[in-house]
ModelCIF file with pLDDT and N, C-alpha, C, O atoms, coordinates in Angstrom:
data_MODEL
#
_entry.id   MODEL 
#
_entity.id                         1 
_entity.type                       polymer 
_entity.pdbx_number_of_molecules   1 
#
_entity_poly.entity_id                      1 
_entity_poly.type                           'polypeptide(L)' 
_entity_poly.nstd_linkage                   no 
_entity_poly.nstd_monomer                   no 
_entity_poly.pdbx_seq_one_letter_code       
;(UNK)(UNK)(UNK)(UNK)(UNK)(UNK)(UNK)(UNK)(UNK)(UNK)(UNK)(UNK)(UNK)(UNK)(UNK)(UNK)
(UNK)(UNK)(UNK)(UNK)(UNK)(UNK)(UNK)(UNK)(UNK)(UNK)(UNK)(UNK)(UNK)(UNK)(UNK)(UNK)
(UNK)(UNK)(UNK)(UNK)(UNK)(UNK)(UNK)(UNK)(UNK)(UNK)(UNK)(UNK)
;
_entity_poly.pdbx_seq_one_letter_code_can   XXXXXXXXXXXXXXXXXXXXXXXXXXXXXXXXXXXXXXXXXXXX 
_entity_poly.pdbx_strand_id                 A 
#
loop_
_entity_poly_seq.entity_id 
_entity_poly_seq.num 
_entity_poly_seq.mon_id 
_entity_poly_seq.hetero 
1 1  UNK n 
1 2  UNK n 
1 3  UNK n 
1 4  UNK n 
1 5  UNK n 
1 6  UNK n 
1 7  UNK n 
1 8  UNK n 
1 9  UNK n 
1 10 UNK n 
1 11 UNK n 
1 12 UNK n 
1 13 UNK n 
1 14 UNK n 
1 15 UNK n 
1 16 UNK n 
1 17 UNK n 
1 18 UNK n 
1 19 UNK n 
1 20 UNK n 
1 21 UNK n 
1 22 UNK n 
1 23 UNK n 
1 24 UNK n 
1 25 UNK n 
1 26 UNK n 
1 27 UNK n 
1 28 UNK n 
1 29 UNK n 
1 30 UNK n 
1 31 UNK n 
1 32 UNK n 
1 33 UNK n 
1 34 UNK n 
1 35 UNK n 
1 36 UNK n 
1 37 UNK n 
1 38 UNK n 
1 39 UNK n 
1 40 UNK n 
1 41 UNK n 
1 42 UNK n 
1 43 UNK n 
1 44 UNK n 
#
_struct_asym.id          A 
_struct_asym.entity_id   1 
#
loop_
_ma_qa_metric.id 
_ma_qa_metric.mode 
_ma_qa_metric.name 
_ma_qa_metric.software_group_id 
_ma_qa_metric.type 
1 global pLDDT . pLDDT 
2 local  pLDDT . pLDDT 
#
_ma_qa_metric_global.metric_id      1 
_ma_qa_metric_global.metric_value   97.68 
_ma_qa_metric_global.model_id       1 
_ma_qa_metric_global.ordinal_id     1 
#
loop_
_ma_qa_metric_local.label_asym_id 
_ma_qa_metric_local.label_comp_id 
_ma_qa_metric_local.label_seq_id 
_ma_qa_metric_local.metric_id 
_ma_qa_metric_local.metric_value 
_ma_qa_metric_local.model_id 
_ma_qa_metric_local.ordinal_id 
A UNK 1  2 97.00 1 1  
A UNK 2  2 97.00 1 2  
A UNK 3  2 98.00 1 3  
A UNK 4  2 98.00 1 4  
A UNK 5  2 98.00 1 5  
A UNK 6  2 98.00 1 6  
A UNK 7  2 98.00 1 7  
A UNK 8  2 98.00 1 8  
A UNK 9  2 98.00 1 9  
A UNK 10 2 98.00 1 10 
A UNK 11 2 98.00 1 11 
A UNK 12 2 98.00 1 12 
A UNK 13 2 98.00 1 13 
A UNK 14 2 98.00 1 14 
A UNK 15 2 97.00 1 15 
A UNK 16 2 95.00 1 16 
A UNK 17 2 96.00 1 17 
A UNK 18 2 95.00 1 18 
A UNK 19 2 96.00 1 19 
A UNK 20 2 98.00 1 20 
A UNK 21 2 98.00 1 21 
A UNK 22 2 98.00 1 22 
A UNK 23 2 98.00 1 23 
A UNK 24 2 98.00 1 24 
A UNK 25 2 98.00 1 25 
A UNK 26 2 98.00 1 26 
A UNK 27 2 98.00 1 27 
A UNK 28 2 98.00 1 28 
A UNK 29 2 98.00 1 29 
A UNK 30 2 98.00 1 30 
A UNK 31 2 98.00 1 31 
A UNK 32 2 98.00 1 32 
A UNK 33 2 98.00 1 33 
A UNK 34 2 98.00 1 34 
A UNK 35 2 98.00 1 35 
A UNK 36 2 98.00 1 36 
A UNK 37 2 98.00 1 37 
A UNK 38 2 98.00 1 38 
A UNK 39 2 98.00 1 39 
A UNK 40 2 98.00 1 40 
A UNK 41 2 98.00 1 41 
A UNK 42 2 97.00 1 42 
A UNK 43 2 98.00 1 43 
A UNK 44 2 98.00 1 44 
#
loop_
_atom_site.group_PDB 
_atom_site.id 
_atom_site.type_symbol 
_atom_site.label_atom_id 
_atom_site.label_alt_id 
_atom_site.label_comp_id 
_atom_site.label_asym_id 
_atom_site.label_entity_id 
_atom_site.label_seq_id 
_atom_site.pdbx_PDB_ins_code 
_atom_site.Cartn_x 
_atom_site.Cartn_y 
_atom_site.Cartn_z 
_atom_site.occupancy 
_atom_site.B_iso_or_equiv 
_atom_site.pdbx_formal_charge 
_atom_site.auth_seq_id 
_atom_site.auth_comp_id 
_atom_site.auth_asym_id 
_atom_site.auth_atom_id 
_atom_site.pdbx_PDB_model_num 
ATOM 1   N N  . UNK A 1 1  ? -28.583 15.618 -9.653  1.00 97.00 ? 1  UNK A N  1 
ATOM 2   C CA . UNK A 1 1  ? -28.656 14.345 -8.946  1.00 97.00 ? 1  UNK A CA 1 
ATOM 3   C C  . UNK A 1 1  ? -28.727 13.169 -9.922  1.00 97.00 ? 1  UNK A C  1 
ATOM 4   O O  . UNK A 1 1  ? -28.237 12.081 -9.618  1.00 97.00 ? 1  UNK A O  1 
ATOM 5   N N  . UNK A 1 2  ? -29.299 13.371 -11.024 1.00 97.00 ? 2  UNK A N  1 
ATOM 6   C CA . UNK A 1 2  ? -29.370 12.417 -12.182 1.00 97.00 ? 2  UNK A CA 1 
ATOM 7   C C  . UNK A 1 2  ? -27.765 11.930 -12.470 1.00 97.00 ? 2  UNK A C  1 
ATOM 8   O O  . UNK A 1 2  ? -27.281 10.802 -12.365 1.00 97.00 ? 2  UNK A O  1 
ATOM 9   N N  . UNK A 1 3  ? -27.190 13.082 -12.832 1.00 98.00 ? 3  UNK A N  1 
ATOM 10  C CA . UNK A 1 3  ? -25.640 13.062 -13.502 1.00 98.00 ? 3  UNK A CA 1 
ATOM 11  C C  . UNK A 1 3  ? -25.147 11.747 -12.074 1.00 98.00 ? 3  UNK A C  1 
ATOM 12  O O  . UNK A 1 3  ? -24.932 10.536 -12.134 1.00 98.00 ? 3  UNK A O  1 
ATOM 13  N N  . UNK A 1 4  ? -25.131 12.772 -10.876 1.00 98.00 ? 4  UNK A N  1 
ATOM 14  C CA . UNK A 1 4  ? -24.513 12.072 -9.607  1.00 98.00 ? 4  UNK A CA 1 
ATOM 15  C C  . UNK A 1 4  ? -25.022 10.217 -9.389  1.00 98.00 ? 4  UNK A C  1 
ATOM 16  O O  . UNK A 1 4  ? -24.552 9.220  -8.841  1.00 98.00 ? 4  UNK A O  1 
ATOM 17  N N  . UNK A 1 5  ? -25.901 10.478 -9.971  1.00 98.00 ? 5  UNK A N  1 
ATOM 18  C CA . UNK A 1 5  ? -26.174 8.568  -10.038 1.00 98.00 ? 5  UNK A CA 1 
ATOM 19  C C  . UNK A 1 5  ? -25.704 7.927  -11.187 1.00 98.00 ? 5  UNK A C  1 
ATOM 20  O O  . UNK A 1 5  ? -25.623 6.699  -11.189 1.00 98.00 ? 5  UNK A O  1 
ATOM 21  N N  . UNK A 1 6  ? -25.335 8.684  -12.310 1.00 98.00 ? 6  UNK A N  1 
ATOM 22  C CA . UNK A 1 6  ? -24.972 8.239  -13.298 1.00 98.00 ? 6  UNK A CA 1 
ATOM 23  C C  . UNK A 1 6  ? -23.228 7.731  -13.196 1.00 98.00 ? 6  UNK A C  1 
ATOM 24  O O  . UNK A 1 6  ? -22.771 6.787  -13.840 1.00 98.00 ? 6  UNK A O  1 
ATOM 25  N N  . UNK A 1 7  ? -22.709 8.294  -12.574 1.00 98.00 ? 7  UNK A N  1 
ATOM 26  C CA . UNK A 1 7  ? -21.228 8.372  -12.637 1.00 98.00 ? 7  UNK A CA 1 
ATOM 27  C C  . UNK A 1 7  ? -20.596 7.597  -11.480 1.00 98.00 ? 7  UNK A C  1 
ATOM 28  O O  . UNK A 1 7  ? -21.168 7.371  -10.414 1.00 98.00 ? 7  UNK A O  1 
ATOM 29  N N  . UNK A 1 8  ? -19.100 7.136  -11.869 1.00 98.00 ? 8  UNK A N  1 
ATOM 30  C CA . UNK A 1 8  ? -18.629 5.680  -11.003 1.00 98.00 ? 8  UNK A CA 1 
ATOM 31  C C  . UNK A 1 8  ? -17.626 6.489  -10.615 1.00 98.00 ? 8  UNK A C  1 
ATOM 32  O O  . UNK A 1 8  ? -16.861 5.792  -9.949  1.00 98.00 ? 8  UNK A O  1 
ATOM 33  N N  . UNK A 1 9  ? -17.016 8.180  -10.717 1.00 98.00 ? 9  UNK A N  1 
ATOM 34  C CA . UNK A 1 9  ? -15.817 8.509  -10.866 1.00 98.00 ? 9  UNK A CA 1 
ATOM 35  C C  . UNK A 1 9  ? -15.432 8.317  -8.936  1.00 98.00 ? 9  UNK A C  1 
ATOM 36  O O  . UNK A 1 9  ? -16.218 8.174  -8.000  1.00 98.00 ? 9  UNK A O  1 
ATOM 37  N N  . UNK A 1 10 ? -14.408 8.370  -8.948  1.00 98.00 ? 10 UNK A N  1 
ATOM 38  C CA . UNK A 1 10 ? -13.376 8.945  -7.571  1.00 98.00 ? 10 UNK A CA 1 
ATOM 39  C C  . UNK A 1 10 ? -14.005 9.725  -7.064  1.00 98.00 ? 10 UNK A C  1 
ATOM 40  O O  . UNK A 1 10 ? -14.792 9.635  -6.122  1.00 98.00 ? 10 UNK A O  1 
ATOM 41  N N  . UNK A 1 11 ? -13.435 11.232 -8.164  1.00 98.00 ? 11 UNK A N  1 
ATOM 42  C CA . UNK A 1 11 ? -13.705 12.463 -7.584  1.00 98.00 ? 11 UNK A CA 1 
ATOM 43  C C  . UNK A 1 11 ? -15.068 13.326 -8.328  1.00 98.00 ? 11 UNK A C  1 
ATOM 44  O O  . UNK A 1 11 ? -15.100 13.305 -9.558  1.00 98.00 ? 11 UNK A O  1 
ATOM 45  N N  . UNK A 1 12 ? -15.951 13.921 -7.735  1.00 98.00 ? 12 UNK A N  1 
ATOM 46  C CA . UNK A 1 12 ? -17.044 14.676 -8.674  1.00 98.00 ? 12 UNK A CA 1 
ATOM 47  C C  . UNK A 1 12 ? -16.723 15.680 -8.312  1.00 98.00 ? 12 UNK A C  1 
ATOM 48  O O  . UNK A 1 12 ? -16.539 15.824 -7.103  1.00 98.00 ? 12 UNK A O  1 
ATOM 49  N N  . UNK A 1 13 ? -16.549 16.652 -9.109  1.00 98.00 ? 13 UNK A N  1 
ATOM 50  C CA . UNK A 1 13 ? -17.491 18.412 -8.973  1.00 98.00 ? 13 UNK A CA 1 
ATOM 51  C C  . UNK A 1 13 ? -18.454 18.769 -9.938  1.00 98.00 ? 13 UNK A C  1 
ATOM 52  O O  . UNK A 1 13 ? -18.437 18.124 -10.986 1.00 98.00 ? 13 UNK A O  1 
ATOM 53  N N  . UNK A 1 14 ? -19.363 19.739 -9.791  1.00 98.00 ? 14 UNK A N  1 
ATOM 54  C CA . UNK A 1 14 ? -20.377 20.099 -10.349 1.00 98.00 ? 14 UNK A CA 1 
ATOM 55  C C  . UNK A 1 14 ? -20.181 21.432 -10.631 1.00 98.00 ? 14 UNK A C  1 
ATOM 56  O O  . UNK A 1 14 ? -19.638 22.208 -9.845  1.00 98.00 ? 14 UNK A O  1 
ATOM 57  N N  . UNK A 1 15 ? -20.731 21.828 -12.060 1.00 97.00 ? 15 UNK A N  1 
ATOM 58  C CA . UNK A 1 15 ? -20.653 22.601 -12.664 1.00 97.00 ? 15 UNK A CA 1 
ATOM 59  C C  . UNK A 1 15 ? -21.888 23.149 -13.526 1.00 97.00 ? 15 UNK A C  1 
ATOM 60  O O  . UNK A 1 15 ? -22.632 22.480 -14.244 1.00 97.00 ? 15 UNK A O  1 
ATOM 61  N N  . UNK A 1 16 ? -21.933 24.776 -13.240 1.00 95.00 ? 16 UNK A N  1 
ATOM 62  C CA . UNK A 1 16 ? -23.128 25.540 -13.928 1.00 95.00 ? 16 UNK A CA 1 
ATOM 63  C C  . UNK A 1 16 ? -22.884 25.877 -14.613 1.00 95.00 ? 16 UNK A C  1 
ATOM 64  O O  . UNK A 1 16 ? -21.689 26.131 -14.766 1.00 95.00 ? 16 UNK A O  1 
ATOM 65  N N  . UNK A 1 17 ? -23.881 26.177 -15.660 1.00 96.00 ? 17 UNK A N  1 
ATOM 66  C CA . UNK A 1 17 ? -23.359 26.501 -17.212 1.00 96.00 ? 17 UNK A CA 1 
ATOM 67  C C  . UNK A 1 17 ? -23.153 27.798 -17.616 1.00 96.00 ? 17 UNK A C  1 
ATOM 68  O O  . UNK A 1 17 ? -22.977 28.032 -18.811 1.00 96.00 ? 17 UNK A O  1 
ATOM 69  N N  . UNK A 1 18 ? -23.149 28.758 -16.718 1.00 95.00 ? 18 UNK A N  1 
ATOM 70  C CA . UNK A 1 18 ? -22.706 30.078 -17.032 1.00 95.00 ? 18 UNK A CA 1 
ATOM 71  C C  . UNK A 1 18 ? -21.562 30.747 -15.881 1.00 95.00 ? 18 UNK A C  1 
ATOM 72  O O  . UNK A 1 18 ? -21.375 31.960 -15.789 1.00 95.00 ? 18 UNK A O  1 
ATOM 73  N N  . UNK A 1 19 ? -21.145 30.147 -15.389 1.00 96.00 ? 19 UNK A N  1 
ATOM 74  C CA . UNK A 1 19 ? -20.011 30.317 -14.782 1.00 96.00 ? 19 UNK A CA 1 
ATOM 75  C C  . UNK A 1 19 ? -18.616 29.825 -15.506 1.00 96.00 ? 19 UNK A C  1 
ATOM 76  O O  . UNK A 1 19 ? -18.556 28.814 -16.206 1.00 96.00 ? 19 UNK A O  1 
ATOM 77  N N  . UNK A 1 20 ? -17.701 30.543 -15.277 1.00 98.00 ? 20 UNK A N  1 
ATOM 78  C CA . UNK A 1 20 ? -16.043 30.364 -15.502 1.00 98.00 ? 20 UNK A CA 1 
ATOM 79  C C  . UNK A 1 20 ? -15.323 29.986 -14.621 1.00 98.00 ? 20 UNK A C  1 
ATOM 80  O O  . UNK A 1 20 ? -15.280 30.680 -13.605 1.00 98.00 ? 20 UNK A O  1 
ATOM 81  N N  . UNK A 1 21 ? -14.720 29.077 -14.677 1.00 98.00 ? 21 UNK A N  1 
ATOM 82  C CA . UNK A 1 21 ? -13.551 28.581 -13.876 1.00 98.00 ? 21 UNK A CA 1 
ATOM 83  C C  . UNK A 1 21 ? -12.058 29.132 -14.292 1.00 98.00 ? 21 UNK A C  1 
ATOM 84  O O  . UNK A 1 21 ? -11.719 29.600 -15.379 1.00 98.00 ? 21 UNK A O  1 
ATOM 85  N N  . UNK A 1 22 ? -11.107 28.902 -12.876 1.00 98.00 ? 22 UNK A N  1 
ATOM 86  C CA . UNK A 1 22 ? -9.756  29.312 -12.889 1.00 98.00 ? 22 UNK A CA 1 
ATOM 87  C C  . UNK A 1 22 ? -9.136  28.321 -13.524 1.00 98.00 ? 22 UNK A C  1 
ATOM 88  O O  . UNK A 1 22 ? -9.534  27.195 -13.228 1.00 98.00 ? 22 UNK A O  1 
ATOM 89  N N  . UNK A 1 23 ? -8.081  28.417 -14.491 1.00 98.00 ? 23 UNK A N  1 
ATOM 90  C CA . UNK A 1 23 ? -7.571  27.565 -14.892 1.00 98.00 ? 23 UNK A CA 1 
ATOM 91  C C  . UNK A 1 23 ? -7.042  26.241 -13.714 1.00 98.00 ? 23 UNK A C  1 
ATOM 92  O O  . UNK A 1 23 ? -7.229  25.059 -14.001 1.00 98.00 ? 23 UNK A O  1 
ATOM 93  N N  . UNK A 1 24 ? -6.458  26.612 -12.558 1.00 98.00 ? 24 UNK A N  1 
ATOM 94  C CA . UNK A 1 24 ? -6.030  25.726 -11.666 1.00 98.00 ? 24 UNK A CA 1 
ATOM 95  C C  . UNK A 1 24 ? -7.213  25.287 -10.863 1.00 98.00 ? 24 UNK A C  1 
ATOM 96  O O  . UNK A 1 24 ? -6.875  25.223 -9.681  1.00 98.00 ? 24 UNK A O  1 
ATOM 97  N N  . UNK A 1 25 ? -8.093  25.057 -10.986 1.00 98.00 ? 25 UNK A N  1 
ATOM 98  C CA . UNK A 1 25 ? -9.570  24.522 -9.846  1.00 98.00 ? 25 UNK A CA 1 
ATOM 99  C C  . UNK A 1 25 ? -9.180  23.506 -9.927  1.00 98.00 ? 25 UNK A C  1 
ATOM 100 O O  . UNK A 1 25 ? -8.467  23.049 -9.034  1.00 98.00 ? 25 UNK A O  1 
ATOM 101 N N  . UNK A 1 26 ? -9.473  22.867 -10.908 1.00 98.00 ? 26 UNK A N  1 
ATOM 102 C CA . UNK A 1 26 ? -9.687  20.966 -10.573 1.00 98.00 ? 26 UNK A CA 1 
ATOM 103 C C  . UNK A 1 26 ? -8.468  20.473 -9.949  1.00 98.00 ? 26 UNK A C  1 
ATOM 104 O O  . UNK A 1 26 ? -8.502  19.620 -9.062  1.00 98.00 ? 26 UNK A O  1 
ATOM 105 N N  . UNK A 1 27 ? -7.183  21.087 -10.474 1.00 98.00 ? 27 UNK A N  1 
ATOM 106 C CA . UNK A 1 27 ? -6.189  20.735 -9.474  1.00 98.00 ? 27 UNK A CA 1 
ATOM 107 C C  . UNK A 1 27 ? -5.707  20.773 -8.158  1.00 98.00 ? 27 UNK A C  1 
ATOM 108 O O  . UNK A 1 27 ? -5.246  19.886 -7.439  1.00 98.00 ? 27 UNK A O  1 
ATOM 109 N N  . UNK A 1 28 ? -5.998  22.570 -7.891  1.00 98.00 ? 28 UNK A N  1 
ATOM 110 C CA . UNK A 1 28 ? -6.293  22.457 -6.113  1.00 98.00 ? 28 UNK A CA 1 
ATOM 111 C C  . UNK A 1 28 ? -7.202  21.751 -5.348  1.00 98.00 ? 28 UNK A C  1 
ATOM 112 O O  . UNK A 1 28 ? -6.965  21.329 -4.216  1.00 98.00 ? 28 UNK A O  1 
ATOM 113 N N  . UNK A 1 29 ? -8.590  21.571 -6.157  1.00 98.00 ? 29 UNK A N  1 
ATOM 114 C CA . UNK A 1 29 ? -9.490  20.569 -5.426  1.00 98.00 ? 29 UNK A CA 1 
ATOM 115 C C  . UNK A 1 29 ? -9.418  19.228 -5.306  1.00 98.00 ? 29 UNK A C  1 
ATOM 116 O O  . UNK A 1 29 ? -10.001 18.496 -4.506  1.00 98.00 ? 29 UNK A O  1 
ATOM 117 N N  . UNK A 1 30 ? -8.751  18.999 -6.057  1.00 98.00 ? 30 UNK A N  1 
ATOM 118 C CA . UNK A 1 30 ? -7.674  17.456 -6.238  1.00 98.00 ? 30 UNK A CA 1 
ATOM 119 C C  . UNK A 1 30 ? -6.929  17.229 -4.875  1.00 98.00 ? 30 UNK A C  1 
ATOM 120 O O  . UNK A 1 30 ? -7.175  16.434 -3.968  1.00 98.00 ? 30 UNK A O  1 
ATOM 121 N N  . UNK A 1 31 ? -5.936  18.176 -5.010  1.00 98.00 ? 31 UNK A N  1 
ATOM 122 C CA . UNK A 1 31 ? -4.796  18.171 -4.357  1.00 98.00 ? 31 UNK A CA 1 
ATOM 123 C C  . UNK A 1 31 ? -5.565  18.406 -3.033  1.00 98.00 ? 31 UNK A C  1 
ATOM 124 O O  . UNK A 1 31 ? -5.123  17.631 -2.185  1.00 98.00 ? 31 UNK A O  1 
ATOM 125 N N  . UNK A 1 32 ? -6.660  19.275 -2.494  1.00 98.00 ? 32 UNK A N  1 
ATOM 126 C CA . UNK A 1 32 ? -6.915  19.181 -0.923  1.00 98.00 ? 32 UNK A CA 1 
ATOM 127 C C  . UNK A 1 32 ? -7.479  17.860 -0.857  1.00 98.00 ? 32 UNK A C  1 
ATOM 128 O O  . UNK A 1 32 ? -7.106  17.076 0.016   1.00 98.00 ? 32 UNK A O  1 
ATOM 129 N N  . UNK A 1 33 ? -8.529  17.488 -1.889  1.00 98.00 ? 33 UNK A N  1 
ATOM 130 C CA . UNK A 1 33 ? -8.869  16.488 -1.691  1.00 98.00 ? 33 UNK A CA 1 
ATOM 131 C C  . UNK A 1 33 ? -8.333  14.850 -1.286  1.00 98.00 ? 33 UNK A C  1 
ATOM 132 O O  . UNK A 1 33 ? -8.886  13.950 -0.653  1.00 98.00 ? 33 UNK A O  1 
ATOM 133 N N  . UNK A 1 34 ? -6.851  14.956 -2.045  1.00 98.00 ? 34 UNK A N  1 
ATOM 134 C CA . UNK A 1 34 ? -6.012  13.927 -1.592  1.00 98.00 ? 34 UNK A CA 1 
ATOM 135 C C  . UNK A 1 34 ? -4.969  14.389 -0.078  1.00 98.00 ? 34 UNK A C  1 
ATOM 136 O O  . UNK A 1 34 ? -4.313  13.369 0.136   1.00 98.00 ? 34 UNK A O  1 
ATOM 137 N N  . UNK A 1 35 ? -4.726  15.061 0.594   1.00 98.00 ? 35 UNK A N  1 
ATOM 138 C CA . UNK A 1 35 ? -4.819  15.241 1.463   1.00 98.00 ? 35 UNK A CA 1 
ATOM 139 C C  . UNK A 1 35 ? -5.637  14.998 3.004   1.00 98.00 ? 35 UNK A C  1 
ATOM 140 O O  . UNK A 1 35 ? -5.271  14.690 4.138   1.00 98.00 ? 35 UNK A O  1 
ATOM 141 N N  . UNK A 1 36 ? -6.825  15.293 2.403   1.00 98.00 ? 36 UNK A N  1 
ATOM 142 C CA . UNK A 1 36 ? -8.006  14.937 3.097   1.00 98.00 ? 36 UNK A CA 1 
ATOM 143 C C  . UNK A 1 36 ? -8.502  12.701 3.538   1.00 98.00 ? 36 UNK A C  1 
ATOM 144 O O  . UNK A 1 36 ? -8.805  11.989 4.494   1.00 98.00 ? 36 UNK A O  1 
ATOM 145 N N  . UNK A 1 37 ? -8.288  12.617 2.246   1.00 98.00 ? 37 UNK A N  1 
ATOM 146 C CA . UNK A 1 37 ? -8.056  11.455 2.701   1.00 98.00 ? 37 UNK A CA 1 
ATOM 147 C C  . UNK A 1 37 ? -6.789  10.299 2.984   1.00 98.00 ? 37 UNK A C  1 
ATOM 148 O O  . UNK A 1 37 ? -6.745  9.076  3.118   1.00 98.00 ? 37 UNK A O  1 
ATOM 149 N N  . UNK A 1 38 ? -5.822  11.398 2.991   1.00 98.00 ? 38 UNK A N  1 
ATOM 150 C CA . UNK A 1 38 ? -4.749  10.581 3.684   1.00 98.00 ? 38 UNK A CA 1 
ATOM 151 C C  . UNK A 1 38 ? -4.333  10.961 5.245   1.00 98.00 ? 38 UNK A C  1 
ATOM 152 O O  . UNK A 1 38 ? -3.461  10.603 6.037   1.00 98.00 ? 38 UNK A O  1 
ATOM 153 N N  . UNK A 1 39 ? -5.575  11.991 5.239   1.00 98.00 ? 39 UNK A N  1 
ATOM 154 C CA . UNK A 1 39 ? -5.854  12.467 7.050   1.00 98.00 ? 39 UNK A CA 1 
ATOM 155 C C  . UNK A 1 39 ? -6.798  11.737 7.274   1.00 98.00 ? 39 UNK A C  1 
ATOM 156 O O  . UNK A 1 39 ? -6.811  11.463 8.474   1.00 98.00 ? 39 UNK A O  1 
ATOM 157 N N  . UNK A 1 40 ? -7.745  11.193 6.642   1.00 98.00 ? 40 UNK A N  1 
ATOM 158 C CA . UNK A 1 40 ? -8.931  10.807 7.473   1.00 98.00 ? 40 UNK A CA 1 
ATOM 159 C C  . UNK A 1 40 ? -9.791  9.310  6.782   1.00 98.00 ? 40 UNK A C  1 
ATOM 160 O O  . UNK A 1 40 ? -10.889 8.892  7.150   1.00 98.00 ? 40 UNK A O  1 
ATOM 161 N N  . UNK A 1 41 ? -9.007  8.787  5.833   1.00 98.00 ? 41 UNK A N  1 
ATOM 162 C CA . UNK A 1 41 ? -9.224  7.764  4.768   1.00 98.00 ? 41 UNK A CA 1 
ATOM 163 C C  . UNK A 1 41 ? -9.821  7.923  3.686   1.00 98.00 ? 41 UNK A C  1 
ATOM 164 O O  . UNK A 1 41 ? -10.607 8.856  3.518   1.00 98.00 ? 41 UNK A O  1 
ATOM 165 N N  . UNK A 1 42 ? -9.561  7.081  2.818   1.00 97.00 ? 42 UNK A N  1 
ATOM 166 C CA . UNK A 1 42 ? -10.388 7.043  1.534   1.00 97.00 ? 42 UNK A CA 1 
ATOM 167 C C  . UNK A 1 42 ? -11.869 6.671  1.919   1.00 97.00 ? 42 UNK A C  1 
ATOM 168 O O  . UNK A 1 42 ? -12.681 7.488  1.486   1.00 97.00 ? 42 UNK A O  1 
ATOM 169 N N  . UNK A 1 43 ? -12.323 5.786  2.522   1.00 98.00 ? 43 UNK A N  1 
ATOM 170 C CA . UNK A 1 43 ? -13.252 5.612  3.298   1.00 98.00 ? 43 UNK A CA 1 
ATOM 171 C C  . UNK A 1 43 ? -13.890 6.658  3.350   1.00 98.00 ? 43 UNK A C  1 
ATOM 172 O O  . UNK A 1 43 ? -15.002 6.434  2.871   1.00 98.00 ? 43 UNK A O  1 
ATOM 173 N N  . UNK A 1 44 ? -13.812 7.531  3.622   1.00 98.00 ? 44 UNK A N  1 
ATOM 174 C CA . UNK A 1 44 ? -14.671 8.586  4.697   1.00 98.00 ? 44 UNK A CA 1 
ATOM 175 C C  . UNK A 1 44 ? -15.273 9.408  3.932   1.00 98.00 ? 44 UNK A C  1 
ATOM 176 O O  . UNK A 1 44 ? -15.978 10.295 4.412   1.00 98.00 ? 44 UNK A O  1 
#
């Protein structure tokens, strides 16, 4: 919650320090994510 007040970005995800990610994550979560608000606004 510290980080989350700290930051001005667009988009956040959060990340634990002993987990691995798929090379393609941030991009599919991107990509639904811009979807999402061209269904329902940036707004929202």
């Amino acid at each position: 919650l510290s980080l989350v007040r700290q930051t001005d970005a667009d988009y956040v995800l959060m990340c634990d320090q002993d987990d691995l990610w798929e090379p393609e994550k941030i991009a599919i979560l991107k990509k639904a994510m811009n979807e999402m608000e061209a269904e329902y606004g940036a707004d929202t």
